[in-house]
N, C-alpha and C. Protein backbone atom coordinates (compact mmCIF):
# COMPACT_ATOMS: atom_id res chain seq x y z
N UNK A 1 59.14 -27.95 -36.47
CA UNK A 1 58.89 -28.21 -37.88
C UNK A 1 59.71 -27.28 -38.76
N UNK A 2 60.02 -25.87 -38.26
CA UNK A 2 60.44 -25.33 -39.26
C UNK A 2 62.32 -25.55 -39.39
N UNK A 3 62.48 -26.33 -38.01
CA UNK A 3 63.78 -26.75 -37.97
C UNK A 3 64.36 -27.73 -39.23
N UNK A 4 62.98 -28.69 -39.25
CA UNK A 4 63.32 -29.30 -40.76
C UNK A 4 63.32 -29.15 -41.70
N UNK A 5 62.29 -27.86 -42.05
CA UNK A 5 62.01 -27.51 -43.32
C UNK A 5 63.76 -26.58 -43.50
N UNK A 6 64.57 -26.27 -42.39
CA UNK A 6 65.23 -25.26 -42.91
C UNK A 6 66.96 -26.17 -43.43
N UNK A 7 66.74 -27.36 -42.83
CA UNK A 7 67.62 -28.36 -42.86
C UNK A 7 67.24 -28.99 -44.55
N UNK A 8 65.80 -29.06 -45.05
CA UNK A 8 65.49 -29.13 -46.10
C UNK A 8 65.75 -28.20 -47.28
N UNK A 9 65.98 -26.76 -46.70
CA UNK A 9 65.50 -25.31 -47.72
C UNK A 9 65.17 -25.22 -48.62
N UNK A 10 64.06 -25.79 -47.05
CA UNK A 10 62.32 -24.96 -47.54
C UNK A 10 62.14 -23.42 -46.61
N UNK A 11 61.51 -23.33 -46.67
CA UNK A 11 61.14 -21.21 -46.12
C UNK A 11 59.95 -21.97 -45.08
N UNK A 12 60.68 -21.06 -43.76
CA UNK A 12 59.83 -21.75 -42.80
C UNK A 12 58.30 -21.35 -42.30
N UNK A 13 57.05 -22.10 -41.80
CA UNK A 13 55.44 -21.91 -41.80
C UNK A 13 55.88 -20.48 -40.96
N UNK A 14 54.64 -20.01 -41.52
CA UNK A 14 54.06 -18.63 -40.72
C UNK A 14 53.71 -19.26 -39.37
N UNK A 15 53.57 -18.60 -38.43
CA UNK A 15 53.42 -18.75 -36.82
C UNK A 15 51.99 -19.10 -37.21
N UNK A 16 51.28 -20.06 -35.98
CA UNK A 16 49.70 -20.19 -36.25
C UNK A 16 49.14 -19.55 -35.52
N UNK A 17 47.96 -19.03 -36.07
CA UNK A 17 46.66 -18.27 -35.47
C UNK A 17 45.90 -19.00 -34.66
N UNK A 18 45.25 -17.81 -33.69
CA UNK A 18 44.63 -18.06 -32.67
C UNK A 18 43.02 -17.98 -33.40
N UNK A 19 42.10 -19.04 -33.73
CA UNK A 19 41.06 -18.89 -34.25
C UNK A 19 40.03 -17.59 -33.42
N UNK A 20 40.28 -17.40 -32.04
CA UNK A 20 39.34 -17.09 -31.00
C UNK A 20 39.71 -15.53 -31.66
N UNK A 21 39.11 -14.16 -31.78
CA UNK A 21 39.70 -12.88 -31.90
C UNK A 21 39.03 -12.07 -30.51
N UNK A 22 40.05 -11.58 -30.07
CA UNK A 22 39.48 -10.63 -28.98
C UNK A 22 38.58 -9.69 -29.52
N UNK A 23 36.88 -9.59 -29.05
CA UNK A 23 36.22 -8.34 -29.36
C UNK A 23 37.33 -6.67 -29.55
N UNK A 24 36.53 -6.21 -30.50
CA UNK A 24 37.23 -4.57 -30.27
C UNK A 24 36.15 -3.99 -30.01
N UNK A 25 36.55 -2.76 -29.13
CA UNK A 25 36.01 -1.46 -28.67
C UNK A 25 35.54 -1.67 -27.70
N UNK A 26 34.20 -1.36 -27.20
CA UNK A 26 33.59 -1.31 -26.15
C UNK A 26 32.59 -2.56 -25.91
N UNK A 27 32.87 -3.17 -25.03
CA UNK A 27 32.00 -4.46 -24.72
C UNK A 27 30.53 -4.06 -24.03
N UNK A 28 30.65 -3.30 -23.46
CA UNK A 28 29.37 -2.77 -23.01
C UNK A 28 28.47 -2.50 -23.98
N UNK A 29 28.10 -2.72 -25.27
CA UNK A 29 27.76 -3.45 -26.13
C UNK A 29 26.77 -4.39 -26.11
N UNK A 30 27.96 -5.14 -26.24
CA UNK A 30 27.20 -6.38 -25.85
C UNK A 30 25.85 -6.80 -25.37
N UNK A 31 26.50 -6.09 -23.68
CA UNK A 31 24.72 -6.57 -22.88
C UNK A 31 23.33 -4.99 -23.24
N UNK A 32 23.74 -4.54 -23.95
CA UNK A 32 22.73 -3.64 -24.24
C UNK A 32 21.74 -3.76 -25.21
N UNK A 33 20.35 -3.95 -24.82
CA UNK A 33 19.44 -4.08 -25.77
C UNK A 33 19.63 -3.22 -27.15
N UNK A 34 19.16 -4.16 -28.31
CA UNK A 34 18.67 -3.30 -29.61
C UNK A 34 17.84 -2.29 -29.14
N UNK A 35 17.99 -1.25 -30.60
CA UNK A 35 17.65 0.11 -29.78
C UNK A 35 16.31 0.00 -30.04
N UNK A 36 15.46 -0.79 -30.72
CA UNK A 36 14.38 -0.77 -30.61
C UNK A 36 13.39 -1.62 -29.34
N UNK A 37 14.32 -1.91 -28.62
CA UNK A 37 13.79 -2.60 -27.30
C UNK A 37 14.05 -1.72 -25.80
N UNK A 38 12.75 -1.42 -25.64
CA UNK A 38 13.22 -0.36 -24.38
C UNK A 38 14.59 -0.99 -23.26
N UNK A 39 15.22 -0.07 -22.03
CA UNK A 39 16.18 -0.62 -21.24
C UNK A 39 15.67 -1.19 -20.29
N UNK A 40 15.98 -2.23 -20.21
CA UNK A 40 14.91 -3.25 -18.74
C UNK A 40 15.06 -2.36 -17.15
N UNK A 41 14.23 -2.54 -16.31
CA UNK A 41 14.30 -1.50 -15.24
C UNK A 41 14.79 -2.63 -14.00
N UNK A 42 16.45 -2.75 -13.83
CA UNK A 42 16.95 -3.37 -13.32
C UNK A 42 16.60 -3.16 -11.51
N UNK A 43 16.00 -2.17 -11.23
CA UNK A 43 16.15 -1.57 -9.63
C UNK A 43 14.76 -2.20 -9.19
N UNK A 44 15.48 -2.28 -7.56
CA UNK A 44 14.46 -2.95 -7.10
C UNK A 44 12.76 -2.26 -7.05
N UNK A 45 11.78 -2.81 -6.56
CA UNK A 45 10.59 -1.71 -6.62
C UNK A 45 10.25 -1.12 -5.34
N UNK A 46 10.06 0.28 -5.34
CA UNK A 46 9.48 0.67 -4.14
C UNK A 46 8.24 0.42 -3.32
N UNK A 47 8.88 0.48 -1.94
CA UNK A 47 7.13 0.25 -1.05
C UNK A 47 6.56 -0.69 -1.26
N UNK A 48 7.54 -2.09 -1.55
CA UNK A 48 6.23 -2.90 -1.45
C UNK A 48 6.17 -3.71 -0.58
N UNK A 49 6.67 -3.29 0.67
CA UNK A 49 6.34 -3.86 2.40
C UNK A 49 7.73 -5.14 2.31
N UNK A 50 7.38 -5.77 3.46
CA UNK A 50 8.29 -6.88 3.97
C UNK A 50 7.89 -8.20 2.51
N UNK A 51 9.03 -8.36 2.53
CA UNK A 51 8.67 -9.63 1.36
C UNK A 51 8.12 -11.10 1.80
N UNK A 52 7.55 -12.04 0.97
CA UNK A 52 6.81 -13.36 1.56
C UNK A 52 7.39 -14.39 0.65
N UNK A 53 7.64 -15.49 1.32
CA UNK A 53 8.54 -16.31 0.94
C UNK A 53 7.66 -17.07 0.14
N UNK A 54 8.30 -18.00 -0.48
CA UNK A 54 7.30 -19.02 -1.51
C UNK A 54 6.86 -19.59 -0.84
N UNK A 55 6.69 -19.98 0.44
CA UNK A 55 5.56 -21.15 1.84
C UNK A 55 4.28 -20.58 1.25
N UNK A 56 4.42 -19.10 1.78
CA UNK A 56 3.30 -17.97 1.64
C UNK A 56 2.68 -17.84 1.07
N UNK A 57 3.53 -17.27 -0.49
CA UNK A 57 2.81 -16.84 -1.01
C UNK A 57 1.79 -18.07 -2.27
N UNK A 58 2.30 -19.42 -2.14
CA UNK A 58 1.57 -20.55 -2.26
C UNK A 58 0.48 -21.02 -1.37
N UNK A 59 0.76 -20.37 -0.05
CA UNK A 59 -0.45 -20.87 1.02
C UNK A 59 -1.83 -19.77 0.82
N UNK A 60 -1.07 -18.20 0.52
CA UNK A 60 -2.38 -17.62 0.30
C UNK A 60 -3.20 -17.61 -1.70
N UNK A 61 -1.91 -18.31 -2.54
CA UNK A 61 -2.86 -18.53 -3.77
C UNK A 61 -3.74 -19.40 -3.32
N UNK A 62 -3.32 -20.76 -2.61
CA UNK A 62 -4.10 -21.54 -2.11
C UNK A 62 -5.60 -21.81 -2.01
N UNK A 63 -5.74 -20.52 -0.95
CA UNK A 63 -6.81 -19.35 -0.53
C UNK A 63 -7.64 -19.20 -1.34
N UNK A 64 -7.18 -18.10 -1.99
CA UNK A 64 -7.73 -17.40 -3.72
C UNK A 64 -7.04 -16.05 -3.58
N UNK A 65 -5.96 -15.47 -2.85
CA UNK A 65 -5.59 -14.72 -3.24
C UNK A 65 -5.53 -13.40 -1.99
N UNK A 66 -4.46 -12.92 -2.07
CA UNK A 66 -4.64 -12.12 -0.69
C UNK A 66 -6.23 -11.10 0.26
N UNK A 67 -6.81 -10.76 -0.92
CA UNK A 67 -7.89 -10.41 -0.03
C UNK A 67 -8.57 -11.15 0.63
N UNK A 68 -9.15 -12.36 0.04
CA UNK A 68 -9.73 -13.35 0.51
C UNK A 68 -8.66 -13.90 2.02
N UNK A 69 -7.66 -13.98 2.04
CA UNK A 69 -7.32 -14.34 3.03
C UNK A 69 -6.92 -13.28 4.08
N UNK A 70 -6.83 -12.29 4.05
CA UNK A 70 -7.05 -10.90 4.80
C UNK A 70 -8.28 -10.79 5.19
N UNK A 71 -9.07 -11.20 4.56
CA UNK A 71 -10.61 -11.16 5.38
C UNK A 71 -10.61 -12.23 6.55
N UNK A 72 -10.21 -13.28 5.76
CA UNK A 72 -10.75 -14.68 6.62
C UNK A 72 -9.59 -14.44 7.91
N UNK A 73 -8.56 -14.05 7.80
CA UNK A 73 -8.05 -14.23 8.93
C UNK A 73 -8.53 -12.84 10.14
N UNK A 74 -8.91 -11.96 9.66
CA UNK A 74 -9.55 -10.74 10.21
C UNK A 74 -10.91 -11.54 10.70
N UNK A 75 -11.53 -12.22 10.63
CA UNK A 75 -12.96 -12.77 10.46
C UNK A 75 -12.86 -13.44 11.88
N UNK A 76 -11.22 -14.27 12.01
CA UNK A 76 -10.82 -15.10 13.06
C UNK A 76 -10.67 -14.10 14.04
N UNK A 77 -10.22 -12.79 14.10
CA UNK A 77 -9.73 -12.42 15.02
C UNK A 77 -8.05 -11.46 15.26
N UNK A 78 -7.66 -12.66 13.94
CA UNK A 78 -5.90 -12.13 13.85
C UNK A 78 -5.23 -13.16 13.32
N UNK A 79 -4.24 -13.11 13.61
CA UNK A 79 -3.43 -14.01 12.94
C UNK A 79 -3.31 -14.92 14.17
N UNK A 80 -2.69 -14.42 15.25
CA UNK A 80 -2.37 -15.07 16.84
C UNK A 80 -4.10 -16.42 16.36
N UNK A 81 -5.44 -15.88 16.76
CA UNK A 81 -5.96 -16.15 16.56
C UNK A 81 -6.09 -17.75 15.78
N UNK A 82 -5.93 -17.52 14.39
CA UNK A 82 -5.93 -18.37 13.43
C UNK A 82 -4.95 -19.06 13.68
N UNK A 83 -3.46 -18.93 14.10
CA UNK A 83 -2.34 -19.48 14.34
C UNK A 83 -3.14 -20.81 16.03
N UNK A 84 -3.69 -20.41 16.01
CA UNK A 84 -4.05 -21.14 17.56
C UNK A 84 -5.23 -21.67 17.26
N UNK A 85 -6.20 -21.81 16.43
CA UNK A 85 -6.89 -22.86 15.86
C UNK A 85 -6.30 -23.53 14.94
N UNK A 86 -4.89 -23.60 14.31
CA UNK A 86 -4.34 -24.62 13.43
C UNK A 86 -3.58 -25.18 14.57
N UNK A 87 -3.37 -24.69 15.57
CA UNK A 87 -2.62 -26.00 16.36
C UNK A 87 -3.08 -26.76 16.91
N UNK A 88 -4.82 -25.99 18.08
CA UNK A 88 -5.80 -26.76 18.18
C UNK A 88 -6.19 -28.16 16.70
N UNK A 89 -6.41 -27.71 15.95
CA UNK A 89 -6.72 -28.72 14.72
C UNK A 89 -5.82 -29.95 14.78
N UNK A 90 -4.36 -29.60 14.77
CA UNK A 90 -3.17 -29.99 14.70
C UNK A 90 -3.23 -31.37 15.97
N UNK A 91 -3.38 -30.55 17.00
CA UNK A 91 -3.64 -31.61 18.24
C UNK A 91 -4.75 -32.27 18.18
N UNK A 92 -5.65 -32.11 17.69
CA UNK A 92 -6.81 -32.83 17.34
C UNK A 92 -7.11 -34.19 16.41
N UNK A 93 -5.57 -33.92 15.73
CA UNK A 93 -5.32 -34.92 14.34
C UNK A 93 -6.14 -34.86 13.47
N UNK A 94 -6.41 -33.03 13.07
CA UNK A 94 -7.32 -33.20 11.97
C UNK A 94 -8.58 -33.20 12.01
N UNK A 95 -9.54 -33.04 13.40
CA UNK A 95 -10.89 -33.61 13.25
C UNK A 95 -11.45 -32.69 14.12
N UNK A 96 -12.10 -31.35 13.49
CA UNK A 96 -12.51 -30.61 13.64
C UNK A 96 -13.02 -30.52 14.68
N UNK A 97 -14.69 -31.53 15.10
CA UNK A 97 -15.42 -32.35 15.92
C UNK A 97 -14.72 -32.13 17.14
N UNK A 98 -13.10 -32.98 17.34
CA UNK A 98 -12.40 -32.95 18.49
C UNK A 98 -11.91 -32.01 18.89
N UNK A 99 -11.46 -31.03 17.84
CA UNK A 99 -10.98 -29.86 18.86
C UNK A 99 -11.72 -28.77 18.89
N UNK A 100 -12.83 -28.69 18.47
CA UNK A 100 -13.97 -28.08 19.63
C UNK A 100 -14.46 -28.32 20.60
N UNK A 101 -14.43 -30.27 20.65
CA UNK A 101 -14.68 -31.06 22.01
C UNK A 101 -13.16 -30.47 23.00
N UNK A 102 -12.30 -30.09 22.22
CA UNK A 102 -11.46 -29.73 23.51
C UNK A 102 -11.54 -28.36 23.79
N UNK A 103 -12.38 -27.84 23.38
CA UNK A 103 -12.37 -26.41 23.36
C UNK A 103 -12.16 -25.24 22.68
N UNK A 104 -12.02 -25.76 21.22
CA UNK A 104 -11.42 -24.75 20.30
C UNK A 104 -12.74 -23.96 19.99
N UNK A 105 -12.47 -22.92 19.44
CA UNK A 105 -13.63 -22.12 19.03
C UNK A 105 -13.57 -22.48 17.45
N UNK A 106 -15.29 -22.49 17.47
CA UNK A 106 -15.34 -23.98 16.29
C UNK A 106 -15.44 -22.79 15.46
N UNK A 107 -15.53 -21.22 15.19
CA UNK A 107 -15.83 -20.44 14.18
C UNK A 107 -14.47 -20.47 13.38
N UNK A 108 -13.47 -20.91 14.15
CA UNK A 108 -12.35 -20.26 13.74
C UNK A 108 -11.56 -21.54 13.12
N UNK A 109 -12.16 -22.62 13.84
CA UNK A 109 -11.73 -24.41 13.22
C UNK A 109 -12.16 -23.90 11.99
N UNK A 110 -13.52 -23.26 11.53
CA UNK A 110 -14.57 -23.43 10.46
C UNK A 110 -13.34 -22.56 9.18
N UNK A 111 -12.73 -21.35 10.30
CA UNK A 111 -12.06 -20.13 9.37
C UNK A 111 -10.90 -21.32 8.59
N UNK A 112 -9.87 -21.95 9.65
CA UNK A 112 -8.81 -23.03 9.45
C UNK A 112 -9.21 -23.70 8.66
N UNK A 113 -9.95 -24.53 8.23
CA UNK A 113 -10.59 -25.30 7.34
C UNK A 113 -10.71 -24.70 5.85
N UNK A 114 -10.96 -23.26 6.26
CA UNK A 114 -11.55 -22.12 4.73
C UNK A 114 -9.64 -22.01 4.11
N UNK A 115 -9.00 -21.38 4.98
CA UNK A 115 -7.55 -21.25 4.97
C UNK A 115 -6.66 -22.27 4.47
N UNK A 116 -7.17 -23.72 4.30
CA UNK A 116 -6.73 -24.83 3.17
C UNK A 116 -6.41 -25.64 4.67
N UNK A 117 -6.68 -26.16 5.68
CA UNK A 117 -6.21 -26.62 6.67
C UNK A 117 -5.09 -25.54 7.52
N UNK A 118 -4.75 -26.94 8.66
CA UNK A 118 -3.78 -26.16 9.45
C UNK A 118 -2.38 -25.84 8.89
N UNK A 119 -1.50 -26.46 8.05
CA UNK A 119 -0.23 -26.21 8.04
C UNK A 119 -0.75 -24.89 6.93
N UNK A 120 -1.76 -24.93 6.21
CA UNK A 120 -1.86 -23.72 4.83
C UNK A 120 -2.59 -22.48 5.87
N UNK A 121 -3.18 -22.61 6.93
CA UNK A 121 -3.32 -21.49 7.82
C UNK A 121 -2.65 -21.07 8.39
N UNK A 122 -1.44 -21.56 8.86
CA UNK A 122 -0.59 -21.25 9.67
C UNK A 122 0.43 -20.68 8.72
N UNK A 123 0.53 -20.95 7.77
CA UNK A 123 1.28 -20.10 6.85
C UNK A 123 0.82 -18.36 6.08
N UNK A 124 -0.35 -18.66 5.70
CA UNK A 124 -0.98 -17.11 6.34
C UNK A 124 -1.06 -16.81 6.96
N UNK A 125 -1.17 -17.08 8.04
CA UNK A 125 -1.55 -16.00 9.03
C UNK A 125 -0.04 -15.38 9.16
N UNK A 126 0.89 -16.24 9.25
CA UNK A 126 2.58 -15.29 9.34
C UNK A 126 2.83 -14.33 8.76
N UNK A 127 1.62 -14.49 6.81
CA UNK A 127 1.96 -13.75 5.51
C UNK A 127 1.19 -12.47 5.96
N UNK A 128 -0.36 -12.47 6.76
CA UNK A 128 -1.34 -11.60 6.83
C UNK A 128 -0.59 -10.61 6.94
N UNK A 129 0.18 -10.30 8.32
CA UNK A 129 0.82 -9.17 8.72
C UNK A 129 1.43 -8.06 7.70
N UNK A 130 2.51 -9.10 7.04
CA UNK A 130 3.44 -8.62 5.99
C UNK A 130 1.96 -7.57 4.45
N UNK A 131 1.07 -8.47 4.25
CA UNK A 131 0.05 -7.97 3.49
C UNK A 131 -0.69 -6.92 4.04
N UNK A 132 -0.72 -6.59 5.58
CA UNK A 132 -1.50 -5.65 5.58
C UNK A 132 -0.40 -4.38 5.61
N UNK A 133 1.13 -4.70 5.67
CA UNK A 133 2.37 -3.43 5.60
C UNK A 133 2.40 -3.32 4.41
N UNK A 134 2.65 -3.92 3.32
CA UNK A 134 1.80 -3.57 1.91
C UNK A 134 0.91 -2.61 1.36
N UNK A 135 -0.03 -3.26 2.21
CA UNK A 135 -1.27 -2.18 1.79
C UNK A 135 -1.30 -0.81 2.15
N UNK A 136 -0.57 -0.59 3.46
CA UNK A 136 0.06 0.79 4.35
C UNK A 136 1.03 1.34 3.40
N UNK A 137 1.85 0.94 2.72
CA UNK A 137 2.91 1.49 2.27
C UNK A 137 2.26 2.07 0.74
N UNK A 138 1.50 1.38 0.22
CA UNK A 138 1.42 1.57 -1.34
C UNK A 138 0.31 3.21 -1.08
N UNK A 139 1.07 4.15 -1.91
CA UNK A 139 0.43 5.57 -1.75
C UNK A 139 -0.82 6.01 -2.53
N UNK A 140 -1.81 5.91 -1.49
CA UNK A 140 -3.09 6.06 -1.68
C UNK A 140 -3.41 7.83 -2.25
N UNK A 141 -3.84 8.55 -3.22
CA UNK A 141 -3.97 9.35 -3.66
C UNK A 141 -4.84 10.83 -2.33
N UNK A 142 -4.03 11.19 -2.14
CA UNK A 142 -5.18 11.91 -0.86
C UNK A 142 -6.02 13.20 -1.48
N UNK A 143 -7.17 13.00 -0.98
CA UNK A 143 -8.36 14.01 -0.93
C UNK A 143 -8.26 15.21 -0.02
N UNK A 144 -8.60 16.53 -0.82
CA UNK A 144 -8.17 17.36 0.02
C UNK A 144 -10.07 17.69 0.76
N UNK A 145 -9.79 17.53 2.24
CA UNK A 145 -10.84 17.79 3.03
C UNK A 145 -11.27 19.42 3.43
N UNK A 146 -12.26 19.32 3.45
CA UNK A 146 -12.52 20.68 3.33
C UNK A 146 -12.21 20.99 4.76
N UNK A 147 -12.15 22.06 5.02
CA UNK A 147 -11.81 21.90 6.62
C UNK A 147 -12.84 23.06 7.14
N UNK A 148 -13.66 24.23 6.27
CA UNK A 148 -14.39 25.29 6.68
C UNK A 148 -15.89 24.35 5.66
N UNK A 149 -17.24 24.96 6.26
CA UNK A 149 -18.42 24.71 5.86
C UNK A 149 -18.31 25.57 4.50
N UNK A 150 -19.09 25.66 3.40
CA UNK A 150 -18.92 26.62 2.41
C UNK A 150 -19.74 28.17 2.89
N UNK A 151 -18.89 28.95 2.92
CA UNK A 151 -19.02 30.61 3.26
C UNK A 151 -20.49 31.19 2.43
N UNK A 152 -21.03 30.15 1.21
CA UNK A 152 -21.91 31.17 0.61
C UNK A 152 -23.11 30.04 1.60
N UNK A 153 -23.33 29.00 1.53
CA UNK A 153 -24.29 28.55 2.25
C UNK A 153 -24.81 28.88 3.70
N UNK A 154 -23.84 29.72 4.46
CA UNK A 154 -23.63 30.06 5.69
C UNK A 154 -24.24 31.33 5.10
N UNK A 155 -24.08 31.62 4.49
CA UNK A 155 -24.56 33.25 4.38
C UNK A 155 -26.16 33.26 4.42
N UNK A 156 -26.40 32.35 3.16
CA UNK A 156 -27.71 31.96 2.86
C UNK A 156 -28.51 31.53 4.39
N UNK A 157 -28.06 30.77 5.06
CA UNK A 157 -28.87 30.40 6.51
C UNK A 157 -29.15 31.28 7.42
N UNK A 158 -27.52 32.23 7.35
CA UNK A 158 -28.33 33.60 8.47
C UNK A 158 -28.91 34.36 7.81
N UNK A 159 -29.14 34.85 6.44
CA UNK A 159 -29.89 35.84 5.70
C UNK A 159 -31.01 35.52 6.42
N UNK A 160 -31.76 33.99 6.48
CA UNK A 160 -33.36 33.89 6.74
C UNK A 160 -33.84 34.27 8.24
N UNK A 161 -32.28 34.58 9.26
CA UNK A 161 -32.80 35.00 10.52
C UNK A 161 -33.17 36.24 10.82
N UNK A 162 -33.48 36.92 11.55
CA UNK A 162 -33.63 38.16 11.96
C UNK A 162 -32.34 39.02 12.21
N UNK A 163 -32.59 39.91 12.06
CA UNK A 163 -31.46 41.34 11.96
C UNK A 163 -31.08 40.75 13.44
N UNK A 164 -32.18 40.85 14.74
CA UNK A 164 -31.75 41.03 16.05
C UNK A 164 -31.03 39.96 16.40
N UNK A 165 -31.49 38.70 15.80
CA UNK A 165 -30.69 37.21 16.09
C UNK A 165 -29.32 37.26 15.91
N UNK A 166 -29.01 38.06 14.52
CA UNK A 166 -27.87 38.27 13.69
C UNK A 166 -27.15 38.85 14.81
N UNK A 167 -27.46 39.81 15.36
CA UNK A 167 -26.55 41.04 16.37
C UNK A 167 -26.18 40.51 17.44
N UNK A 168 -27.10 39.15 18.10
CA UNK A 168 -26.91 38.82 19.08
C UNK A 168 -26.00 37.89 19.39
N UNK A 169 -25.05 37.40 17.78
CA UNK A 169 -24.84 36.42 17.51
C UNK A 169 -23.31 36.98 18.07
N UNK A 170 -22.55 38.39 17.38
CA UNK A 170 -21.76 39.48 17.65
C UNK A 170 -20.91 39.52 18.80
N UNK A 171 -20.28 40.27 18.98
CA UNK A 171 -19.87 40.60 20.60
C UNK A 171 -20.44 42.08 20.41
N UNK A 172 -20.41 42.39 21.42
CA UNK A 172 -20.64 43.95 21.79
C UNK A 172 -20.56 44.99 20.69
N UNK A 173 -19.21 44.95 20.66
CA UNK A 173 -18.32 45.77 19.61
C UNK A 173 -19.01 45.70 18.75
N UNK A 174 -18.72 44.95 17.65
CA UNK A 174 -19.46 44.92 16.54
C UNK A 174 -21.03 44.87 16.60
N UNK A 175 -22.03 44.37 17.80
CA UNK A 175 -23.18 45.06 17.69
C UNK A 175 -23.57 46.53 17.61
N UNK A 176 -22.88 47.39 18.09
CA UNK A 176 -22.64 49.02 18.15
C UNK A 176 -22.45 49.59 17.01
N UNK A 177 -21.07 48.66 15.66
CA UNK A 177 -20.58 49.50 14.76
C UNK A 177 -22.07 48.77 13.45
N UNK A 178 -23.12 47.81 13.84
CA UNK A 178 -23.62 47.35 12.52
C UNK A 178 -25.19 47.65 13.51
N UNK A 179 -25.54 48.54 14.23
CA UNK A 179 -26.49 48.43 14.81
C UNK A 179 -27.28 49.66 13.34
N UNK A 180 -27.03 50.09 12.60
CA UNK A 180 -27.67 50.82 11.95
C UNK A 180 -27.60 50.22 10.51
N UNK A 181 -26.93 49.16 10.32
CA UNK A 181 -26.62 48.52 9.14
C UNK A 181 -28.03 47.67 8.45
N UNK A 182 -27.78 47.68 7.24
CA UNK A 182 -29.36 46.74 6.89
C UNK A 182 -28.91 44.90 7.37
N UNK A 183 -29.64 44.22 6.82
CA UNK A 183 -29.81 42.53 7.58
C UNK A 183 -28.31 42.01 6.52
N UNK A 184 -28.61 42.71 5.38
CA UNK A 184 -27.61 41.58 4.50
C UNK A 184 -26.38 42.20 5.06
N UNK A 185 -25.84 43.10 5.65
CA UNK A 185 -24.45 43.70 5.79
C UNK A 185 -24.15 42.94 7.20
N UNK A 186 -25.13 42.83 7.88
CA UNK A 186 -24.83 42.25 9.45
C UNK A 186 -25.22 40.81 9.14
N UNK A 187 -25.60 39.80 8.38
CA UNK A 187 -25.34 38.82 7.95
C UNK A 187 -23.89 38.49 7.04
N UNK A 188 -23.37 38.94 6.68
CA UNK A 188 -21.76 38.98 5.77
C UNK A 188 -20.76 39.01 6.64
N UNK A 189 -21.27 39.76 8.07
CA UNK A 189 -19.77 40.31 9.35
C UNK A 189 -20.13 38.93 10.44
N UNK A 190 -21.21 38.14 10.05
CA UNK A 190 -21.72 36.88 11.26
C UNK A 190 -21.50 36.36 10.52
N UNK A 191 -20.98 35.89 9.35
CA UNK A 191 -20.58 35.14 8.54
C UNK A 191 -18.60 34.79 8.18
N UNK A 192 -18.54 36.06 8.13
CA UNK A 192 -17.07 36.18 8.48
C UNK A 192 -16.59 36.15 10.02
N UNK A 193 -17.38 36.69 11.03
CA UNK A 193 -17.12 36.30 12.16
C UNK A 193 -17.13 34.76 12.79
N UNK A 194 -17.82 34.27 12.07
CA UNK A 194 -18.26 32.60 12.65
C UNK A 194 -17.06 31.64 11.75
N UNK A 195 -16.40 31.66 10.34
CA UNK A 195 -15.68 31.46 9.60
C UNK A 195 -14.43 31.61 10.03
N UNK A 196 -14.23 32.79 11.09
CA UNK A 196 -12.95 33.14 11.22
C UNK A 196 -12.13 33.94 10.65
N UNK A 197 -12.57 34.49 9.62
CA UNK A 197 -12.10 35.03 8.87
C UNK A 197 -11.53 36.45 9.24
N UNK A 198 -12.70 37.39 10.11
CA UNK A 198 -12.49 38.55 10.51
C UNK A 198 -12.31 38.06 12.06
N UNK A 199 -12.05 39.00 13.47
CA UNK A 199 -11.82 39.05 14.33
C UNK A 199 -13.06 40.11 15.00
N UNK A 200 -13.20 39.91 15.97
CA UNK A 200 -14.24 40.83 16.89
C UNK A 200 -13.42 42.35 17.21
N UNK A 201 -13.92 42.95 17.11
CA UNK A 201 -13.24 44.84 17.41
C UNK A 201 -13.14 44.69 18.75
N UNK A 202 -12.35 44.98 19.34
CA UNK A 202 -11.86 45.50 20.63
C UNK A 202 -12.43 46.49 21.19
């Protein structure tokens, strides 16, 4: 075009623009929340056992929900268990009746039945396992156990015995060094002696 305009002289078009403009600066930008929206927590989550596929975890909503089906399959026996009354069922074509007539153990037809049938039992019971490594993994807050009786209640029990009971309680040694001692001083050394706390004299 501007070949003609110059064959014309006319003054030839400006070059044309690219409507599109390349972003400036930093694009990382972009995918970053407004600052008034916290940063999403992209990482995976810890400890939460072997994962369960959608079969699963539809067979134990099914249910009502993993405890309920952690019981019922515990109730059976196991999973092996439950897995072997849905096949009994299975071979039975469904009819409870028959595969106890063939031998199934009808508590566990009764469990299969609770479990949404055989193909929705047999799908928990695969999930049970994975739910009870779950429950192992997620960190239960620990209690610190006492590991000694409490030292003043111990005191209190031999106070009510006799001096001589107290001494006899002793080894040697220390009957000799508290044989002149009053009850509460030779109750405090059978107290620390039984506790562990002190050691017997040599």
């Amino acid at each position: 075009m501007n070949e003609n305009r110059n064959r014309r002289g006319l003054a030839p078009l400006p070059a044309p623009r690219n409507n599109y403009a390349a972003p400036r600066g930093n694009m990382g930008g972009v995918f970053r929340p407004p600052p008034n929206q916290p940063v999403p927590n992209l990482r995976a989550p810890m400890n939460m056992g072997p994962p369960l596929n959608m079969g699963e975890v539809k067979a134990i909503n099914n249910v009502g929900g993993p405890n309920k089906a952690l019981n019922l399959v515990q109730n059976a026996g196991g999973s092996n268990e439950v897995l072997r009354a849905a096949n009994q069922l299975k071979e039975a074509g469904g009819s409870p009746e028959l595969a106890v007539a063939k031998g199934a153990n009808a508590k566990n037809i009764k469990i299969v039945l609770q479990l949404g049938g055989a193909n929705n039992a047999a799908k928990v019971a695969t999930a049970a396992p994975k739910l009870r490594k779950r429950r192992r993994t997620k960190k239960t807050k620990k209690t610190k156990t006492k590991g000694r009786p409490k030292i003043a209640a111990i005191k209190k029990l031999l106070r009510s015995l006799p001096k001589k009971k107290l001494l006899s309680i002793l080894p040697k040694s220390n009957k000799n060094a508290l044989a002149n001692k009053n009850k509460a001083n030779v109750a405090t050394r059978v107290t620390s002696y039984l506790s562990g706390r002190t050691k017997a004299k040599k």
